[in-house]
C-alpha atoms as a PDB file:
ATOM      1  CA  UNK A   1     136.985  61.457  95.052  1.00  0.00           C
ATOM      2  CA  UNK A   2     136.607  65.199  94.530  1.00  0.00           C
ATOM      3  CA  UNK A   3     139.721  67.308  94.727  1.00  0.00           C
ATOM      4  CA  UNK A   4     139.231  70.001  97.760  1.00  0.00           C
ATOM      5  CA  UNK A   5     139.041  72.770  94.953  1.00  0.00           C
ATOM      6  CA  UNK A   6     136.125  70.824  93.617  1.00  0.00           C
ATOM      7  CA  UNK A   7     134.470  70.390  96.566  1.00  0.00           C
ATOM      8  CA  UNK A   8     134.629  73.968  97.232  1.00  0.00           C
ATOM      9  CA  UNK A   9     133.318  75.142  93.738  1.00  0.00           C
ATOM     10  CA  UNK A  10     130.708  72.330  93.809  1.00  0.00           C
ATOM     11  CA  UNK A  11     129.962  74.302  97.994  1.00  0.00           C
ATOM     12  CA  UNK A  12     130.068  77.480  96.172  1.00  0.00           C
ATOM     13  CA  UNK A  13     127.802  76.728  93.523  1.00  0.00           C
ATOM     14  CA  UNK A  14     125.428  75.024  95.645  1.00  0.00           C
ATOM     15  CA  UNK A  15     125.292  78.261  98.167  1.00  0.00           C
ATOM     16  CA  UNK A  16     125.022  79.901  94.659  1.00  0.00           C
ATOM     17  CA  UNK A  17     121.625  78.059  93.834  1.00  0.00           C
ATOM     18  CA  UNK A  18     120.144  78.661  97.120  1.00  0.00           C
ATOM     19  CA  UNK A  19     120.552  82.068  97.246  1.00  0.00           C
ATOM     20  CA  UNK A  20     118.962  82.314  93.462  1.00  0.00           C
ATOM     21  CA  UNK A  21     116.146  80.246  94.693  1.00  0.00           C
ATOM     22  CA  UNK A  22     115.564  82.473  97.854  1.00  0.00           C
ATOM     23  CA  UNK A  23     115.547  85.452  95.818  1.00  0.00           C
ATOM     24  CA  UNK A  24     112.997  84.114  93.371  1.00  0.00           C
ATOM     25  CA  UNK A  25     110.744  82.930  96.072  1.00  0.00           C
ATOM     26  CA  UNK A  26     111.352  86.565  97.153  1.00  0.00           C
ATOM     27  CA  UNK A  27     110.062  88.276  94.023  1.00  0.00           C
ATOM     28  CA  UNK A  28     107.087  85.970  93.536  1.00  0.00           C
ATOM     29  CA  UNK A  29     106.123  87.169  96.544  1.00  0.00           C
ATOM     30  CA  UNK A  30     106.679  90.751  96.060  1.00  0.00           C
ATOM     31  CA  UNK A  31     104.819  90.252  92.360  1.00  0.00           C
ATOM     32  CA  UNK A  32     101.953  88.900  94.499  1.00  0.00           C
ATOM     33  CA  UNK A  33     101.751  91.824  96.969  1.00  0.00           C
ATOM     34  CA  UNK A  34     102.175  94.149  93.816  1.00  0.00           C
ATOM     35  CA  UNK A  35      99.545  92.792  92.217  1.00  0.00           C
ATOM     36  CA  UNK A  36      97.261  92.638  95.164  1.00  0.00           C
ATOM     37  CA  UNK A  37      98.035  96.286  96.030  1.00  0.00           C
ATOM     38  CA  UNK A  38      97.070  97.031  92.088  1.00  0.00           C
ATOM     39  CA  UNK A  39      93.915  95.025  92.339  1.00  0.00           C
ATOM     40  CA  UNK A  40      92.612  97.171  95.625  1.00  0.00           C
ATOM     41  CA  UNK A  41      93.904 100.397  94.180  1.00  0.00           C
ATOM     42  CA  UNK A  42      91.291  99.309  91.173  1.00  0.00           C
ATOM     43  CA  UNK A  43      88.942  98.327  93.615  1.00  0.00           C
ATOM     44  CA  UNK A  44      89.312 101.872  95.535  1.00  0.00           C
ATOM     45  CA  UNK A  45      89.103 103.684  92.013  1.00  0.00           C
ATOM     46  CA  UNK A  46      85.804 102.183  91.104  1.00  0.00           C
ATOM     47  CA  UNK A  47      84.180 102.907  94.200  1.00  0.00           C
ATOM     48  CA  UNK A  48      85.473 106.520  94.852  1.00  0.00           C
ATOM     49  CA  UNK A  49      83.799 107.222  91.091  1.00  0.00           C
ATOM     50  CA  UNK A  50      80.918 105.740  92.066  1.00  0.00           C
ATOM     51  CA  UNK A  51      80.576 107.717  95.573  1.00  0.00           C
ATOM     52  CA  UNK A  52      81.575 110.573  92.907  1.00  0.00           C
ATOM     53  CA  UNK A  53      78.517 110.187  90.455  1.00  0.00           C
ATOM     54  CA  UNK A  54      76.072 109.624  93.330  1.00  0.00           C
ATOM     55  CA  UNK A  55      77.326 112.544  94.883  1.00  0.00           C
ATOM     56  CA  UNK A  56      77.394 114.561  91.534  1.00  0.00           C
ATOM     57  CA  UNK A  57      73.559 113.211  91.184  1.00  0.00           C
ATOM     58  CA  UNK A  58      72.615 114.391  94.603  1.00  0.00           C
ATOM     59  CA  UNK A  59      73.783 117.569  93.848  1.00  0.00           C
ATOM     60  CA  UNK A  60      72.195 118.219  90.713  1.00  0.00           C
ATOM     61  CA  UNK A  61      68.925 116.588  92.214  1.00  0.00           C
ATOM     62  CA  UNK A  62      69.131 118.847  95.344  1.00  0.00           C
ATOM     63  CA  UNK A  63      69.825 122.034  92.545  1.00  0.00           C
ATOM     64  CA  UNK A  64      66.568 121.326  90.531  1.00  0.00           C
ATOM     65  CA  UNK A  65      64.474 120.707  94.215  1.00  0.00           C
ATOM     66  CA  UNK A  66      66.294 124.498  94.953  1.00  0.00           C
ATOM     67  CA  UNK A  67      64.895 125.630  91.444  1.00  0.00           C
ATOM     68  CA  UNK A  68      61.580 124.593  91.963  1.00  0.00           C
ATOM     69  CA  UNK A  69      60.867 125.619  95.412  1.00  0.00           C
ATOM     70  CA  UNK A  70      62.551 129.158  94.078  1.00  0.00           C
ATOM     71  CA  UNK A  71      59.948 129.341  91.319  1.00  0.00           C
ATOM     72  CA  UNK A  72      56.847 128.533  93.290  1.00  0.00           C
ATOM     73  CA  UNK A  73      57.684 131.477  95.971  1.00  0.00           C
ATOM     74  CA  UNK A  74      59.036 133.611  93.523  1.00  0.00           C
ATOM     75  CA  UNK A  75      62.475 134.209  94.288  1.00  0.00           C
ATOM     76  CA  UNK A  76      63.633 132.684  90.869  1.00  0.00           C
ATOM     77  CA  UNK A  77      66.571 135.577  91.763  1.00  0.00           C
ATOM     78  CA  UNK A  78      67.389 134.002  94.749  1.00  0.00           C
ATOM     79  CA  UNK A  79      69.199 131.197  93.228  1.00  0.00           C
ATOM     80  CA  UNK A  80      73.140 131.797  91.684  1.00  0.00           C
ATOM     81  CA  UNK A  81      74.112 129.730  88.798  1.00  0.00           C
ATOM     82  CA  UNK A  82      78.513 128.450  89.584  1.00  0.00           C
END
């Protein structure tokens, strides 16, 4: 038989464990959601540059259209270069 000062170290090592394990199931977790949150920030990146360029397209298509239509009525002054 175990002494009661064993018992109570084996007790105290076993709460020990428990807790470790808790706290690694803990910080998987967390890695997960980390890693999620990383994945959609990605995600969000992409599609905000790609909004970006289509907008930066439009704008540059819409210019030219502006350029055009200046030159054919002859206001070529009309239209300020940024």
């Amino acid at each position: 038989m175990h002494s009661p000062h064993a018992l109570s170290q084996l007790y105290r090592c076993a709460c020990m464990q428990e807790e470790v394990t808790g706290k690694r199931a803990k910080l998987q977790r967390l890695a997960a959601a980390v890693a999620l949150a990383q994945r959609e920030r990605a995600s969000l990146a992409e599609q905000y540059q790609s909004e970006r360029e289509r907008l930066l397209d439009e704008i540059r298509r819409l210019g030219t259209q502006m350029k055009q239509k200046a030159r054919r009525t002859g206001q070529g002054a009309a239209v300020h270069q940024p």
